[in-house]
C-alpha atoms as a PDB file:
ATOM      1  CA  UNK A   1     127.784 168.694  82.966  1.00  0.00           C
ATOM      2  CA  UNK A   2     130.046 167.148  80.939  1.00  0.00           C
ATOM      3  CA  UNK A   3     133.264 169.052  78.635  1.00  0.00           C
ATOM      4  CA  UNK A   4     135.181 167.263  75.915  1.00  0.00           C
ATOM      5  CA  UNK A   5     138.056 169.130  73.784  1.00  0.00           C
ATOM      6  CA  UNK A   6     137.506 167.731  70.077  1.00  0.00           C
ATOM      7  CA  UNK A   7     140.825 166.623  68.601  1.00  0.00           C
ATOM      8  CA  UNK A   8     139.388 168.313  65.292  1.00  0.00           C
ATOM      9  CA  UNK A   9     137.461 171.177  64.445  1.00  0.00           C
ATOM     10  CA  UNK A  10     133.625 170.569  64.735  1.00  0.00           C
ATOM     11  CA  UNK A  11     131.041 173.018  63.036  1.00  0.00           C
ATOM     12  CA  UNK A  12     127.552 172.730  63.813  1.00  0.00           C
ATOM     13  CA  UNK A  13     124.482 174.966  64.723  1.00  0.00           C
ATOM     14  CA  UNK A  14     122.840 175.729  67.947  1.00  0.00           C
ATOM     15  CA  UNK A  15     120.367 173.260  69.005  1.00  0.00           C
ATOM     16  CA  UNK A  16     122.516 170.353  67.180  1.00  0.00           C
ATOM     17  CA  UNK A  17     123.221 167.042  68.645  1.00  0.00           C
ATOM     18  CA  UNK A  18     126.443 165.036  68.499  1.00  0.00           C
ATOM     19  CA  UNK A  19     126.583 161.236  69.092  1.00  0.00           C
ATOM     20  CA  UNK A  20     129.198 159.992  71.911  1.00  0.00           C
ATOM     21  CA  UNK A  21     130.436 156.561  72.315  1.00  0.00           C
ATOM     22  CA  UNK A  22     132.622 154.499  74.552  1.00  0.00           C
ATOM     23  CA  UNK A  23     133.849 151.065  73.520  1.00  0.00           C
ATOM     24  CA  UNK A  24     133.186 148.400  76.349  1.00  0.00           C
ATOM     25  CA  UNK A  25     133.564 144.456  75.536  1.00  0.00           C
ATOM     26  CA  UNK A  26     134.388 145.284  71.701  1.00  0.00           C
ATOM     27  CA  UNK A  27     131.187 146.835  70.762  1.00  0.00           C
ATOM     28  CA  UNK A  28     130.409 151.108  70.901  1.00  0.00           C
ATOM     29  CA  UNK A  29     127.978 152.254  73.255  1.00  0.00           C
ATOM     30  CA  UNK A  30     126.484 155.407  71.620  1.00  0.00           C
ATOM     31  CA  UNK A  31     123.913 157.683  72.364  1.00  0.00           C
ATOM     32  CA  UNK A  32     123.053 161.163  71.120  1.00  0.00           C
ATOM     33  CA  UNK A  33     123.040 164.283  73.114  1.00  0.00           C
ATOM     34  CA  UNK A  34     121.997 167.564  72.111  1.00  0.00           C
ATOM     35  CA  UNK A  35     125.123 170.124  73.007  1.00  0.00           C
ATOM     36  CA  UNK A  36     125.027 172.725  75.075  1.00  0.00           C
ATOM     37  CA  UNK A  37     127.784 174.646  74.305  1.00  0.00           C
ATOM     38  CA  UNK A  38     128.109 177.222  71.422  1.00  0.00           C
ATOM     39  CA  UNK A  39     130.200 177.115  68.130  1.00  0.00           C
ATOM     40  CA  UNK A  40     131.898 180.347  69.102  1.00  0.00           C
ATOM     41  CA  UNK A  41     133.230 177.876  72.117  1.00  0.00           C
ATOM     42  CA  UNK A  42     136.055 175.201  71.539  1.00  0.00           C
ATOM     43  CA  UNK A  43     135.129 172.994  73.775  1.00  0.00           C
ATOM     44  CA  UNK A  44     131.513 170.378  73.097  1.00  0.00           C
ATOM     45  CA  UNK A  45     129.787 170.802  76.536  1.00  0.00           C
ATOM     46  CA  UNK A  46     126.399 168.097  77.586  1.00  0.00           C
ATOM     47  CA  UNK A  47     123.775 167.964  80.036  1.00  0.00           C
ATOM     48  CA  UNK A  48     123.747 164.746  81.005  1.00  0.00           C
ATOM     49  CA  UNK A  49     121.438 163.025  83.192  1.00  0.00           C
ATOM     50  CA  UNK A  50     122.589 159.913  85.155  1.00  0.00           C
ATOM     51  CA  UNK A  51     120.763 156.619  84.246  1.00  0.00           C
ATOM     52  CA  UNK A  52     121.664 153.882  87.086  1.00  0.00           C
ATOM     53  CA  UNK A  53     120.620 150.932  85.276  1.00  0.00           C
ATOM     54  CA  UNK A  54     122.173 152.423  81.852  1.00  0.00           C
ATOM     55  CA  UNK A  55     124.412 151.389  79.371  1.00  0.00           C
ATOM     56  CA  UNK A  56     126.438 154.139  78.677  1.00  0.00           C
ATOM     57  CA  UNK A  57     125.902 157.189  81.524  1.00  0.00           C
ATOM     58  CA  UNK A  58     127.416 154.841  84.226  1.00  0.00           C
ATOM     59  CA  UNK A  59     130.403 154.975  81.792  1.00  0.00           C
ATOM     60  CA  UNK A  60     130.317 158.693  81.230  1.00  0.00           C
ATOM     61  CA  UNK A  61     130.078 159.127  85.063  1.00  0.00           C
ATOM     62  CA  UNK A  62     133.122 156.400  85.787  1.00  0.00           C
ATOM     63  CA  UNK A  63     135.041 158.947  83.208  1.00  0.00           C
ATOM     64  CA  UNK A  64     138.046 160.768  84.306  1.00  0.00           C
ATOM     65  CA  UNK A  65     139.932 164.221  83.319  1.00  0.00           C
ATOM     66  CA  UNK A  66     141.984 163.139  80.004  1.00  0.00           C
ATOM     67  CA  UNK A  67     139.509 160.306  79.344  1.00  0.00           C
ATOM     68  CA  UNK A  68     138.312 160.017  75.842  1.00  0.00           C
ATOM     69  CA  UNK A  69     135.426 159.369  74.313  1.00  0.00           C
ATOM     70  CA  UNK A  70     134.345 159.209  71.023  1.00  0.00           C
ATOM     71  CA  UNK A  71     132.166 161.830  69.254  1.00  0.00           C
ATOM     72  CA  UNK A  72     130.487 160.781  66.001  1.00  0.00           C
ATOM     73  CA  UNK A  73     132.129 162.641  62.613  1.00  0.00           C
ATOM     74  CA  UNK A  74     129.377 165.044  61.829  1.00  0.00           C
ATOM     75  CA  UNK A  75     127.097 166.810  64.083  1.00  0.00           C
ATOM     76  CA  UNK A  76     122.919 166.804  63.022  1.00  0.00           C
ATOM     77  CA  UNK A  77     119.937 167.650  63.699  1.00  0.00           C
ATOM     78  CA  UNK A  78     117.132 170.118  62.276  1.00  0.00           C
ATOM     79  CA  UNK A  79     116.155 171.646  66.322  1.00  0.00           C
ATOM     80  CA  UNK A  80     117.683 174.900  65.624  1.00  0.00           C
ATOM     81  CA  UNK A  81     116.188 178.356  66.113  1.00  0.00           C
ATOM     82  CA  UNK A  82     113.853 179.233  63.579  1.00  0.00           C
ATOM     83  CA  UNK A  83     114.930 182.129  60.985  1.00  0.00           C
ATOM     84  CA  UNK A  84     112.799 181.127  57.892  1.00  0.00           C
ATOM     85  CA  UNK A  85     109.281 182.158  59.917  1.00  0.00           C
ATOM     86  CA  UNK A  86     110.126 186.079  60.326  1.00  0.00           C
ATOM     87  CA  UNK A  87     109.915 185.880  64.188  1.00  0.00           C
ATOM     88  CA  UNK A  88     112.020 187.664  66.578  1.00  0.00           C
ATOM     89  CA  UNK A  89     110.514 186.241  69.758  1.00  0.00           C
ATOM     90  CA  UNK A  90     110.669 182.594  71.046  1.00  0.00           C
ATOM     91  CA  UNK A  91     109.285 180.815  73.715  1.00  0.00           C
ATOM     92  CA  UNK A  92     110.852 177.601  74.809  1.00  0.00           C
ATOM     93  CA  UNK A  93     109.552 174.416  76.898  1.00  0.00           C
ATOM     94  CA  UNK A  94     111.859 171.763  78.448  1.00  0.00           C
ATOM     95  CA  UNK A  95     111.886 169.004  80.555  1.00  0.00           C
ATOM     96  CA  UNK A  96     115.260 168.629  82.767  1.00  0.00           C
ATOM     97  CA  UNK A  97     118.208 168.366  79.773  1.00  0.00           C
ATOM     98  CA  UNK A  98     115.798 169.570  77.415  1.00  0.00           C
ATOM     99  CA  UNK A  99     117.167 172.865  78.175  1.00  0.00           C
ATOM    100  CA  UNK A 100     120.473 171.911  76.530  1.00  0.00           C
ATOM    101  CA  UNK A 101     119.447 172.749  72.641  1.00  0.00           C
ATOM    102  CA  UNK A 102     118.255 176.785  74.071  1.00  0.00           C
ATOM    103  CA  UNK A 103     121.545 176.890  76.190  1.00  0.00           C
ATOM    104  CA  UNK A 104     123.528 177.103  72.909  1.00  0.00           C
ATOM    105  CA  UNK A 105     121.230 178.950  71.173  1.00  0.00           C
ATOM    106  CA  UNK A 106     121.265 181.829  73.446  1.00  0.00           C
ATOM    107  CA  UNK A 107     124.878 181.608  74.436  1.00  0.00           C
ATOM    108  CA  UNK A 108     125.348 181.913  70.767  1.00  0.00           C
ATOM    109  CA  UNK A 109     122.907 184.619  70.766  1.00  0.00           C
ATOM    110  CA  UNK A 110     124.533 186.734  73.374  1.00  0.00           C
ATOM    111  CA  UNK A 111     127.543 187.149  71.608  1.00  0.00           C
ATOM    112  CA  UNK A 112     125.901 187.756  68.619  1.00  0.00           C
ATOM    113  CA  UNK A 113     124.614 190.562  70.277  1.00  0.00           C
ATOM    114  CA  UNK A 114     128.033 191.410  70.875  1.00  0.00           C
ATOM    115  CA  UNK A 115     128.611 191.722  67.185  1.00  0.00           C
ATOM    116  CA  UNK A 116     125.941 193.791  66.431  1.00  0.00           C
ATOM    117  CA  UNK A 117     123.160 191.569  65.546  1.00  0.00           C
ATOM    118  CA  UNK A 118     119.383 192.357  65.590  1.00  0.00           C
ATOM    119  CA  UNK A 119     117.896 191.685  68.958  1.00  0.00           C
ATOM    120  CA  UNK A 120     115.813 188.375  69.809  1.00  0.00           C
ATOM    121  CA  UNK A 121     113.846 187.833  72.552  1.00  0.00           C
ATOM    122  CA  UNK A 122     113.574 184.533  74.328  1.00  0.00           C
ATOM    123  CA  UNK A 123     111.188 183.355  77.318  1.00  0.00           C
ATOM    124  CA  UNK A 124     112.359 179.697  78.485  1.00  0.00           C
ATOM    125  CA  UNK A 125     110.074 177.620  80.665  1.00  0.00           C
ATOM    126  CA  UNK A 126     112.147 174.615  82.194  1.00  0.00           C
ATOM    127  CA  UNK A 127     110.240 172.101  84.543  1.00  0.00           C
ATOM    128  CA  UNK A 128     112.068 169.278  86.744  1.00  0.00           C
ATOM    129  CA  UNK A 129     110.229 167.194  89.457  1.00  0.00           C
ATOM    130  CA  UNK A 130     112.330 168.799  92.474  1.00  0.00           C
ATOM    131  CA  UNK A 131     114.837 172.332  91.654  1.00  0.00           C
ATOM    132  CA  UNK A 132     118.350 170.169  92.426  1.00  0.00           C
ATOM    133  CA  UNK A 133     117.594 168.756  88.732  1.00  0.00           C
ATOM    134  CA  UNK A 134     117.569 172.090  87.039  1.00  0.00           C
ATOM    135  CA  UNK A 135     121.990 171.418  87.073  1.00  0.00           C
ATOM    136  CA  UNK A 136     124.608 174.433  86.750  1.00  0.00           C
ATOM    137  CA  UNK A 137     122.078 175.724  84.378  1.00  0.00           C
ATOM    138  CA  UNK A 138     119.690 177.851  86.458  1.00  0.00           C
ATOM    139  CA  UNK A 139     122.256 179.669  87.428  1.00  0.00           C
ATOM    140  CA  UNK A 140     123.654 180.418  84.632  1.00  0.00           C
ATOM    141  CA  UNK A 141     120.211 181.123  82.895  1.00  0.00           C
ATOM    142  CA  UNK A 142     119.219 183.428  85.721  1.00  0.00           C
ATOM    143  CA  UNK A 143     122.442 185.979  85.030  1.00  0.00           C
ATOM    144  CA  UNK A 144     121.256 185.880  81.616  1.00  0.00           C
ATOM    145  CA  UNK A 145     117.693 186.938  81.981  1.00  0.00           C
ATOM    146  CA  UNK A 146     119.422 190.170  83.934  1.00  0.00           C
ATOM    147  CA  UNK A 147     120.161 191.108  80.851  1.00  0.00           C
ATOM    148  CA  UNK A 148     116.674 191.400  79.266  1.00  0.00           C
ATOM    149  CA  UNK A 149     116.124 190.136  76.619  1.00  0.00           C
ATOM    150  CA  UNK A 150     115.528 186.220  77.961  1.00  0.00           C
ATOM    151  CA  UNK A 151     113.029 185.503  80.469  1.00  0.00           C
ATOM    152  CA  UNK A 152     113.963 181.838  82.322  1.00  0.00           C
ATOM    153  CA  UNK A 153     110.973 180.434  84.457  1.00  0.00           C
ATOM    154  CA  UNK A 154     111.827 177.086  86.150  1.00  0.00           C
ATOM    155  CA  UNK A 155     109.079 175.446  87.860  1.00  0.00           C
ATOM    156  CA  UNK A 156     109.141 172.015  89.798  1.00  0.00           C
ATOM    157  CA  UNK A 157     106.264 169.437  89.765  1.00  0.00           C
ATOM    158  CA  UNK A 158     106.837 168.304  93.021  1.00  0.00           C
ATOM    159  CA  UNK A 159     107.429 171.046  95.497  1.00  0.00           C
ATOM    160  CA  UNK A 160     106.290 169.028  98.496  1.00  0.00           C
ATOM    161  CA  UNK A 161     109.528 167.321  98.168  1.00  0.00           C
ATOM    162  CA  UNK A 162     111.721 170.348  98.118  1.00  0.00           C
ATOM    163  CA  UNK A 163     110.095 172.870 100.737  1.00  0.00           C
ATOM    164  CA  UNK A 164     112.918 175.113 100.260  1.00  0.00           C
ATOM    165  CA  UNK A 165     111.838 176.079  96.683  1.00  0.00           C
ATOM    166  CA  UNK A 166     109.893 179.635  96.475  1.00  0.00           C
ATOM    167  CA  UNK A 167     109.672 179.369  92.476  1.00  0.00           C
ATOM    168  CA  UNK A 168     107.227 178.723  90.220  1.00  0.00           C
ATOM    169  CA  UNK A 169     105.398 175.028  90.698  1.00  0.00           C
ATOM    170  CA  UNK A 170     103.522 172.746  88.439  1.00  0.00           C
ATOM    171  CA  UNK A 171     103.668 171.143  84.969  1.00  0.00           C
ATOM    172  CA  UNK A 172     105.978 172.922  82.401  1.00  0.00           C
ATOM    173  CA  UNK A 173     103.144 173.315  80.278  1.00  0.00           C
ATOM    174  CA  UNK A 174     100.428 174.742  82.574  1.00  0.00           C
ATOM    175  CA  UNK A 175     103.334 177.168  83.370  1.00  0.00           C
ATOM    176  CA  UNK A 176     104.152 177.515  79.839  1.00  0.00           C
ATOM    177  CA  UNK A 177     100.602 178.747  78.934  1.00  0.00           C
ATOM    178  CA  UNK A 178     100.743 181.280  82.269  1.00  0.00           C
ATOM    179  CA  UNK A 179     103.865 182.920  80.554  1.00  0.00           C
ATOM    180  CA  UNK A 180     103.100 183.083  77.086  1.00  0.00           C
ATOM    181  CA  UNK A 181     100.107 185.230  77.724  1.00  0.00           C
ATOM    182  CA  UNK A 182     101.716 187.336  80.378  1.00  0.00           C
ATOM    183  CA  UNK A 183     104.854 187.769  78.180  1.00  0.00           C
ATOM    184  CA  UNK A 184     102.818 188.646  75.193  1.00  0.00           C
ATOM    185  CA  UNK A 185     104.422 185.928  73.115  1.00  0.00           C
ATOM    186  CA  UNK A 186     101.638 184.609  70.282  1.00  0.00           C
ATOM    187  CA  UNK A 187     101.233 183.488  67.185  1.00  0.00           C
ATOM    188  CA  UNK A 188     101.621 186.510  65.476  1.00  0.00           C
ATOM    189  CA  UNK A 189     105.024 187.258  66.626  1.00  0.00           C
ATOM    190  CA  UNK A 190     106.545 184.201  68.182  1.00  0.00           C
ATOM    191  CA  UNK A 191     108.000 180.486  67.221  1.00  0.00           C
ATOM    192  CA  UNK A 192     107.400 177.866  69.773  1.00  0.00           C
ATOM    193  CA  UNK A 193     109.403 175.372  70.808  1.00  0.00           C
ATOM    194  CA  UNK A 194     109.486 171.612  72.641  1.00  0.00           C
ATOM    195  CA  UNK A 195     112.400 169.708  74.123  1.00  0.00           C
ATOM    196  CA  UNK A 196     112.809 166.712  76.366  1.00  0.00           C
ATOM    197  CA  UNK A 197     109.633 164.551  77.607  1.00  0.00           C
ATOM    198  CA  UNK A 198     107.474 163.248  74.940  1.00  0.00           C
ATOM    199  CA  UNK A 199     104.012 164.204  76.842  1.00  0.00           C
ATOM    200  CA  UNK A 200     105.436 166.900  77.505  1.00  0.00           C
ATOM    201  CA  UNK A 201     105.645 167.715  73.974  1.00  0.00           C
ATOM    202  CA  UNK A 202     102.826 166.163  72.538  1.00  0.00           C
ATOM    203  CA  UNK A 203     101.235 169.189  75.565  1.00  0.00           C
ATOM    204  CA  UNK A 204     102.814 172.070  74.293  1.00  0.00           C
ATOM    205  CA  UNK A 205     102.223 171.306  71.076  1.00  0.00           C
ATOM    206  CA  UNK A 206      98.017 171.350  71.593  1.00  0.00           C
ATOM    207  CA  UNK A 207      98.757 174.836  73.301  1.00  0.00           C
ATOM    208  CA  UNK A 208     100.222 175.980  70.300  1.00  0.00           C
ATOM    209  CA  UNK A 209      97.938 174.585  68.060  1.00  0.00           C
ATOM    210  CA  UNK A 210      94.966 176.004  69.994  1.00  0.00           C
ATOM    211  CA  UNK A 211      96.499 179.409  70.282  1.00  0.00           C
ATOM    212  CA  UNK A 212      97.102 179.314  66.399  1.00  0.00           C
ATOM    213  CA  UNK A 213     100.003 178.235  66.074  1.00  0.00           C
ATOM    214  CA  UNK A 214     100.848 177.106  62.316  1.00  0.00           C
ATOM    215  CA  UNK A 215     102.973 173.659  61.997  1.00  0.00           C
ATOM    216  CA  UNK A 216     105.778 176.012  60.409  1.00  0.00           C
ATOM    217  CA  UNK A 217     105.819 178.355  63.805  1.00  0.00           C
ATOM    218  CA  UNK A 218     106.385 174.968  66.019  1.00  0.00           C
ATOM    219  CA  UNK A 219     109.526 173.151  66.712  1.00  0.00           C
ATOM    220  CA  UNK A 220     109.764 169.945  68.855  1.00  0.00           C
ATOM    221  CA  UNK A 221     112.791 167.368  69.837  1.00  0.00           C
ATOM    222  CA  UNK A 222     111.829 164.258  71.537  1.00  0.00           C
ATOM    223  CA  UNK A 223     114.444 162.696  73.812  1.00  0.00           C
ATOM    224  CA  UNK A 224     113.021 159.569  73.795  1.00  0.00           C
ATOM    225  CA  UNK A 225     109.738 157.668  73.147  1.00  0.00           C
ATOM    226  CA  UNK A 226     107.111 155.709  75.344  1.00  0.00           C
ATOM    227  CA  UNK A 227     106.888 152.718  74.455  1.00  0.00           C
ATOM    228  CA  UNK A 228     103.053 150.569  75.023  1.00  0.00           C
ATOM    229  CA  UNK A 229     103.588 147.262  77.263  1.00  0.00           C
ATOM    230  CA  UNK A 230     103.444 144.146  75.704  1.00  0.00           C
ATOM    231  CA  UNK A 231      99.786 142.318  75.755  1.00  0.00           C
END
C-alpha cells in the first residue's frame, strides 16, 4: 500500500485510475494504477503489487517518506459503479489488486451513507493464490461487511500452500457463481463487475452472460493482457 499527498487538488470518481511515473536515466517510467482511496480522502492511496524483474515497482518499493513521484494531470477511466442501469446491488470479482477500483467505491459509499444516501448493497469476491496476498485490505474489508450491507468473500487457489487458511478456496469465479446464487444477486437486480486477471475476466463474464446478464449490466477492467508466444 502505497500513499502520496497531491501537491494540487485531484477530482476523480471511484474506480478511476491515475498514471504514476518516476524519471530514471532521463526517460519517465509510468504505469497506471487504479486508486484505492476515495475523493472524500486527500490523500491518492494504491495497491501495488511488487514486480522483481520490473521497471518501475522496484522504484516504487526503493521509495522513501517525502519521495515524490509524479502523478499524471487528469485522472480516467470509465470502471466506475454503475448508476445508469437502475441497480442497487453489485457483485464484484477480483484478482489480488483488482480489489483496488471496489475499495474506493465503497469507502466512498460508506460515507455516503453517512450523508443520507439511498442504500447499496455490495457482495465482493477477491481470489489470490495464497491469503498473505489479499494486503491490508481484508482487513479492512472484513470491518466493513460488519456493517451489512457488503458481503467480502476472499478465497485462495492454492490452500495447500497456506494450511493456516480456514476461508473459502478455489477460483474467484467458481466462488463467484457459489455467492451470487446464495446472495440472491441476478440479473434482475444486480450489475456485475470484473477486475484484475484477464481469464479471470473473460470467466466472469460467461457467468454473467449465461445467467442473463445484458452487456449494459457488466463492467470489466483488465490489468493487463496475455500476450500469444512468438511462432
Amino acid at each position: 500500500m502505497f500513499r502520496f499527498r497531491p501537491e494540487s487538488q485531484f477530482t476523480f470518481r471511484p474506480g478511476q485510475y491515475a498514471t504514476l511515473a518516476i524519471e530514471h536515466d532521463g526517460k519517465l517510467i509510468q504505469r497506471p494504477y487504479s486508486i484505492v482511496s476515495s475523493p472524500y480522502e486527500d490523500f491518492l492511496e494504491f495497491f501495488v503489487e511488487l514486480v522483481p524483474q520490473g521497471e518501475l515497482t522496484p522504484r516504487i518499493w526503493d521509495l522513501k517518506p517525502n519521495d515524490h513521484v509524479l502523478v499524471r494531470n487528469r485522472i480516467v477511466g470509465a470502471f466506475t459503479r454503475d448508476e445508469k442501469a437502475g441497480m442497487k446491488r453489485h457483485i464484484m470479482a477480483a484478482t489480488v489488486t483488482g480489489i483496488a477500483p471496489y475499495v474506493s467505491m465503497i469507502r466512498t459509499h460508506r460515507v455516503d451513507l453517512d450523508r443520507g444516501a439511498i442504500e447499496q448493497r455490495f457482495a465482493v469476491v477477491q481470489g489470490a493464490s495464497r491469503s498473505w496476498e489479499f494486503g491490508i485490505y481484508k482487513d479492512e474489508m472484513d470491518k466493513i461487511a460488519r456493517q451489512g450491507w457488503v458481503d467480502y468473500i476472499p478465497t485462495v487457489s492454492r490452500p495447500w500452500e497456506d494450511p493456516e487458511w480456514n476461508g473459502e478456496s478455489g477460483r474467484v469465479d467458481d466462488v463467484f457463481r457459489k455467492y451470487a446464487d446464495n446472495l440472491d444477486f441476478d440479473r434482475t437486480n444486480s450489475v456485475g463487475y470484473a477486475c484484475g486477471h484477464p481469464q479471470m475476466i473473460e470467466n466472469i463474464r460467461g457467468i454473467l452472460a449465461r445467467a442473463r446478464f445484458p452487456k449494459t449490466q457488466i463492467k470489466e477492467e483488465k490489468y493487463f493482457s496475455i500476450a500469444s508466444p512468438e511462432s
